[in-house]
N, C-alpha and C. Protein backbone atom coordinates (compact mmCIF):
# COMPACT_ATOMS: atom_id res chain seq x y z
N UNK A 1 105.03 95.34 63.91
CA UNK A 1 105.11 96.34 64.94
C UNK A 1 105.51 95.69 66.27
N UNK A 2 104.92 94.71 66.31
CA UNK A 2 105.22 93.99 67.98
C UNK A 2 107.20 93.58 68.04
N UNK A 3 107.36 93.06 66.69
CA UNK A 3 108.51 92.93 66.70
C UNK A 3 109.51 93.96 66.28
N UNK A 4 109.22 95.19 66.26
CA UNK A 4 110.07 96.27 66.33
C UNK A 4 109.64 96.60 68.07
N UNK A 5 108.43 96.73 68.76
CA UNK A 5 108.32 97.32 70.32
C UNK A 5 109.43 96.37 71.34
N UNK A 6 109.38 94.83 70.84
CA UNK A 6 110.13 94.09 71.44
C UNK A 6 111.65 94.19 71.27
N UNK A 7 112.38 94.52 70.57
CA UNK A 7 113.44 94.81 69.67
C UNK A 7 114.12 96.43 70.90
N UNK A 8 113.16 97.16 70.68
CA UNK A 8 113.48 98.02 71.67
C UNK A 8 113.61 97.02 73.78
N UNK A 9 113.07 96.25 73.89
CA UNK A 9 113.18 96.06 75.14
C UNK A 9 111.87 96.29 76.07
N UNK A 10 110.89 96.74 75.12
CA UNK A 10 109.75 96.99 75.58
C UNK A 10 108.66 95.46 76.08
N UNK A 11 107.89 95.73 77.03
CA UNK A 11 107.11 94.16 77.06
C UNK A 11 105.58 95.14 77.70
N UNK A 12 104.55 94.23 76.71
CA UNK A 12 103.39 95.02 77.32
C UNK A 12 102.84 94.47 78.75
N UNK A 13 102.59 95.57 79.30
CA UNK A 13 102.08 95.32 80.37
C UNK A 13 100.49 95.58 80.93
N UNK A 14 100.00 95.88 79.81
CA UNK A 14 98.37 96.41 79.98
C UNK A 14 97.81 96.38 78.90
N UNK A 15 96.73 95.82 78.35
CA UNK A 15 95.65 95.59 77.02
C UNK A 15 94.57 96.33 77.54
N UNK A 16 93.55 96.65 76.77
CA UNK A 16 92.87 97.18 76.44
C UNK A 16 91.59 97.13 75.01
N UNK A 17 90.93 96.30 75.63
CA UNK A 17 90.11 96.02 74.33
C UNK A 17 88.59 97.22 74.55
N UNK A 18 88.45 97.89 73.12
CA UNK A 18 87.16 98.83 72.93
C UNK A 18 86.86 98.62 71.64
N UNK A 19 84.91 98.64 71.69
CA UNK A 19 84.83 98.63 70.38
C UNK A 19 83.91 100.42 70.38
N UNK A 20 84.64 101.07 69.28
CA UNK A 20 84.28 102.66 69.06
C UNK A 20 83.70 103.10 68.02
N UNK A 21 82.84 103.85 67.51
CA UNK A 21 82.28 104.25 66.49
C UNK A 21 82.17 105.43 66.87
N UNK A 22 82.99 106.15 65.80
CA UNK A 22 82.78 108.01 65.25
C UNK A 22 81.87 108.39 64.59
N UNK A 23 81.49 109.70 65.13
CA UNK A 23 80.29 110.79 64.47
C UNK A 23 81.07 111.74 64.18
N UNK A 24 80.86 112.63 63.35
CA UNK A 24 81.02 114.13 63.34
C UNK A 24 79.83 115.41 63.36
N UNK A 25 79.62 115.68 64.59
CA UNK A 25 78.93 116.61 64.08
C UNK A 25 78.14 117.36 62.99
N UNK A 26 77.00 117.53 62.58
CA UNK A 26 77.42 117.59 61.19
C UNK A 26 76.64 119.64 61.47
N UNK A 27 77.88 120.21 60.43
CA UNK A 27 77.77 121.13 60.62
C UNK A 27 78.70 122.34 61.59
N UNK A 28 79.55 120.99 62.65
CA UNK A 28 80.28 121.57 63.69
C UNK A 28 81.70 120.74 63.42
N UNK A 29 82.49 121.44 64.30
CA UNK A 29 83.74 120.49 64.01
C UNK A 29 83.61 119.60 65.06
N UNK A 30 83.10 119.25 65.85
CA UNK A 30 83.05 117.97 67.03
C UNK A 30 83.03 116.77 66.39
N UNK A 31 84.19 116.28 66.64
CA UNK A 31 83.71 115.08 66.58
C UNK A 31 83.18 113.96 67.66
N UNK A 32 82.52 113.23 68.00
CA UNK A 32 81.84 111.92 69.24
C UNK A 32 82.54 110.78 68.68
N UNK A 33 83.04 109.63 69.65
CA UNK A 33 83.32 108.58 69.78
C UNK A 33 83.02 107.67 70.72
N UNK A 34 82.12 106.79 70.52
CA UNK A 34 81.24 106.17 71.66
C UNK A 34 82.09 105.01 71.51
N UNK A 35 82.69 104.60 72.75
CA UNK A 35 82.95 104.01 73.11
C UNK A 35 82.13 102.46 73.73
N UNK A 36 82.41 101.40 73.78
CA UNK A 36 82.05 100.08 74.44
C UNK A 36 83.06 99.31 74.98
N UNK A 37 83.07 99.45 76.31
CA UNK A 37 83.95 98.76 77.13
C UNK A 37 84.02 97.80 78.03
N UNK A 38 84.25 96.73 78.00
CA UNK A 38 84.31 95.30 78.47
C UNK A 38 84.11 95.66 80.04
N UNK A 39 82.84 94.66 80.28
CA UNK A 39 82.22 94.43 81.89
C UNK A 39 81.97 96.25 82.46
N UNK A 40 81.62 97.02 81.85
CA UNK A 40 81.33 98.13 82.22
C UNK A 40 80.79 99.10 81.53
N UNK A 41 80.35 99.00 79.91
CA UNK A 41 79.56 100.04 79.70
C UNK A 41 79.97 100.72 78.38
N UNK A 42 79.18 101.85 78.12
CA UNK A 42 79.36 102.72 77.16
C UNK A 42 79.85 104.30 77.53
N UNK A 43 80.74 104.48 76.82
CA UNK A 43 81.43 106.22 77.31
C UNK A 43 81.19 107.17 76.06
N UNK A 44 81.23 108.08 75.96
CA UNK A 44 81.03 109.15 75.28
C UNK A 44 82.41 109.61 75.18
N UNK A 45 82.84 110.38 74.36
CA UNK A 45 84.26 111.12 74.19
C UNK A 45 83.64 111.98 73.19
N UNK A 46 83.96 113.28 73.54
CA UNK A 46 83.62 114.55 72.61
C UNK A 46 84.70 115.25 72.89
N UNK A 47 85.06 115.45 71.04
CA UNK A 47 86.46 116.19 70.52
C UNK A 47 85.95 117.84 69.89
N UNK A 48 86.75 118.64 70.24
CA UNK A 48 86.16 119.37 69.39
C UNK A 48 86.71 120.68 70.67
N UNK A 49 86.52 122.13 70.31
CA UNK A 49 86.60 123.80 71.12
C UNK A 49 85.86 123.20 72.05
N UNK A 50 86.69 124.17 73.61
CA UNK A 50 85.69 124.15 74.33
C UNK A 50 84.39 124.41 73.55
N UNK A 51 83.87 125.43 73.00
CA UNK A 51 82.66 125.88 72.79
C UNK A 51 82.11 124.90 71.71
N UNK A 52 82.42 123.92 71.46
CA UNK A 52 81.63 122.78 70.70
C UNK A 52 81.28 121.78 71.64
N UNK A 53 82.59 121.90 72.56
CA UNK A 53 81.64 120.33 73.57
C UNK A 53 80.85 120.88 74.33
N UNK A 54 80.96 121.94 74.54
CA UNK A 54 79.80 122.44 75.45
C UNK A 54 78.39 122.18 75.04
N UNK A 55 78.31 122.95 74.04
CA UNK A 55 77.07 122.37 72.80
C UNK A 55 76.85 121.22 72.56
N UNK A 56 77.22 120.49 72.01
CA UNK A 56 77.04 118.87 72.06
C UNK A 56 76.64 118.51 73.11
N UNK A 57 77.10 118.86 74.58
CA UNK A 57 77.18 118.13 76.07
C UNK A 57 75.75 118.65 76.39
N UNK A 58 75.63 120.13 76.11
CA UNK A 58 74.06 120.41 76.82
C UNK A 58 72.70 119.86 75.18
N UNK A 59 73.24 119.57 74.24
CA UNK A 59 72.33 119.10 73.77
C UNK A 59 71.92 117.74 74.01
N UNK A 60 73.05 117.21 74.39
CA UNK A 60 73.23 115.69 75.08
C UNK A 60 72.58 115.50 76.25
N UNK A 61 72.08 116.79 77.07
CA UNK A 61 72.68 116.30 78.39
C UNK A 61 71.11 115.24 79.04
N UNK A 62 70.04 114.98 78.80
CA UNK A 62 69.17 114.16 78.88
C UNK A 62 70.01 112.69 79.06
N UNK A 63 70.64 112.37 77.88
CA UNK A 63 71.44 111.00 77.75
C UNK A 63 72.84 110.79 78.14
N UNK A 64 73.56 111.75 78.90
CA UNK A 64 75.14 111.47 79.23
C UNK A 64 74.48 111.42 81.32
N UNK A 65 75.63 110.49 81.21
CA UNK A 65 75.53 110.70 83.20
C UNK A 65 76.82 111.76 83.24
N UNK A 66 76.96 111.42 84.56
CA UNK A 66 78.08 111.68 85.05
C UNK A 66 79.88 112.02 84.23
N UNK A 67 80.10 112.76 84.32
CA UNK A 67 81.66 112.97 83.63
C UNK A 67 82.75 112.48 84.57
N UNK A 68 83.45 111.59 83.36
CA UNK A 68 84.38 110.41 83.81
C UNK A 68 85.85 111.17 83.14
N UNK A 69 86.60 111.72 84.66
CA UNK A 69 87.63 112.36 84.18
C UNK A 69 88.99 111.27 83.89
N UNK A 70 88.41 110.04 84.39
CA UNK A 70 89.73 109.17 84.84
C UNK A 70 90.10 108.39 83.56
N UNK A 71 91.45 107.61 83.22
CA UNK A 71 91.60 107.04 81.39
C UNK A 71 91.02 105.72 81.89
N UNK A 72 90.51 104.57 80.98
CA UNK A 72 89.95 103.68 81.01
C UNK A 72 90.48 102.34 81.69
N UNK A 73 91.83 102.45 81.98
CA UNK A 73 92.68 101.81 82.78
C UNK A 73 92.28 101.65 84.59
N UNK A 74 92.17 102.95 84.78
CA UNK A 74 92.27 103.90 86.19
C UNK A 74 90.24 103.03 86.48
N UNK A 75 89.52 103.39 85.71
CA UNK A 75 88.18 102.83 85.86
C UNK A 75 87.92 101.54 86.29
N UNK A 76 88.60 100.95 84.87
CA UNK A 76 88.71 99.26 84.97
C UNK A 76 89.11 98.85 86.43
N UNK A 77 90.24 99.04 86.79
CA UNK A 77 90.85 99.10 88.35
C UNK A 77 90.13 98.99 89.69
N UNK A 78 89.41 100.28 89.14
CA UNK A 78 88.85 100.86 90.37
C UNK A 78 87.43 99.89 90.42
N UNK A 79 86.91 99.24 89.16
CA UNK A 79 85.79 98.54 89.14
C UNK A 79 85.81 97.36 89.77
N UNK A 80 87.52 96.79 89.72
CA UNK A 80 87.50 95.37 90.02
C UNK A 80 88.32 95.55 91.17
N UNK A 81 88.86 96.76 92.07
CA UNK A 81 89.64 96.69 93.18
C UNK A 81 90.73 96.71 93.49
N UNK A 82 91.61 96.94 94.57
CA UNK A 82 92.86 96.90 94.21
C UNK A 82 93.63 95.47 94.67
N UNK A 83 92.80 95.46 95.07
CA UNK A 83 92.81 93.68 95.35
C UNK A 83 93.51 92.52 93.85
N UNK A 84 93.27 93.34 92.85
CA UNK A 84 93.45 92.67 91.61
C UNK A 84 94.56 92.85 90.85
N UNK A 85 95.19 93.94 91.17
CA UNK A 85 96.22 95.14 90.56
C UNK A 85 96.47 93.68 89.90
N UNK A 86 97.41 92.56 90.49
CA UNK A 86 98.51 91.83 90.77
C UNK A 86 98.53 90.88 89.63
N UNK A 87 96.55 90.77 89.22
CA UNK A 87 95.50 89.51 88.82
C UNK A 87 95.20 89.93 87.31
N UNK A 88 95.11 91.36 87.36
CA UNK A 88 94.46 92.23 85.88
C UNK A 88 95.37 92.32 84.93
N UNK A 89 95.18 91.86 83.58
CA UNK A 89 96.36 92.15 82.50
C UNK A 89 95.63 93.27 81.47
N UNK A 90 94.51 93.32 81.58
CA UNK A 90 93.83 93.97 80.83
C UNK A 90 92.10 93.60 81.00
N UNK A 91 91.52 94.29 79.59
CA UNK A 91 90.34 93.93 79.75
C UNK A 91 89.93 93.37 77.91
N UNK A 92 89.10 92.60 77.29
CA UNK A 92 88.61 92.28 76.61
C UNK A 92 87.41 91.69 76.70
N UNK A 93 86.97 91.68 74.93
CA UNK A 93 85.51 90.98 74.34
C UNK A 93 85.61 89.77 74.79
N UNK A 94 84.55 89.19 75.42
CA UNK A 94 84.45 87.60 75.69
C UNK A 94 84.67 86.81 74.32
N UNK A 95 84.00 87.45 72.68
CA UNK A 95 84.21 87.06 72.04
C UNK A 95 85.35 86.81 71.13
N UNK A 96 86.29 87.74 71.57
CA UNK A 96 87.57 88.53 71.63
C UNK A 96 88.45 88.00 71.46
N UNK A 97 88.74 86.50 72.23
CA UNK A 97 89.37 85.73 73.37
C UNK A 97 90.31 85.70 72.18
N UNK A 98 89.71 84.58 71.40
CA UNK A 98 90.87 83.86 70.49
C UNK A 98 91.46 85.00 69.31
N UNK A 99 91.08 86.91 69.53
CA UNK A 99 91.16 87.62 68.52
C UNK A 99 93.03 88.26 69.00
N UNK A 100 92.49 88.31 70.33
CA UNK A 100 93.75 89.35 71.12
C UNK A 100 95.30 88.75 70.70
N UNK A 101 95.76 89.88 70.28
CA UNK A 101 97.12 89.60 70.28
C UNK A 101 98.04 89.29 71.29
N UNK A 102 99.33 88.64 71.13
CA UNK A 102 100.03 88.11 72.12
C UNK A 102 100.79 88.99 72.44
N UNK A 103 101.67 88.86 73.46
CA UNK A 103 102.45 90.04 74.03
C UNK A 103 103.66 89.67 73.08
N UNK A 104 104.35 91.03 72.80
CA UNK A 104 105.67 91.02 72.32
C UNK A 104 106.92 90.13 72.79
């Protein structure tokens, strides 16, 4: 794959390392994907009708904070400043290091 993205002229410019585990509802069509994201935390993602995340969200709502409208890029950023734009290639697992693929 890297050597067909490169082939086109493409070069990555942003990584992104998460480790995610899916639920499904059981009983509903929602599905949850909890997210774990390097130097910042755990996110929630609920798929599903409005009227399923709603449900899920207020059965949740003891354990969810705040709703994070921004993509995980825009966060990361904003966590480390813009001071960094220049510095940031991405984010990854410390354990990660020697896992991450190379750029195209």
């Amino acid at each position: 794959m890297r050597q067909k993205i490169a082939a086109q002229g493409l070069v990555r410019t942003w990584f992104f390392e998460k480790r995610r585990a899916s639920f499904k509802w059981k009983d509903r069509g929602a599905l949850l994907h909890l997210d774990e994201i390097p130097e910042f935390g755990w996110f929630l993602e609920i798929e599903g009708t409005v009227d399923e995340i709603r449900r899920v969200a207020h059965f949740l709502r003891g354990a969810l904070g705040e709703q994070e409208e921004r993509n995980y890029k825009d966060v990361f950023l904003s966590l480390k400043g813009d001071a960094a734009l220049d510095q940031i290639q991405g984010a990854e697992f410390a354990s990660s290091r020697s896992r991450t693929p190379s750029a195209p």
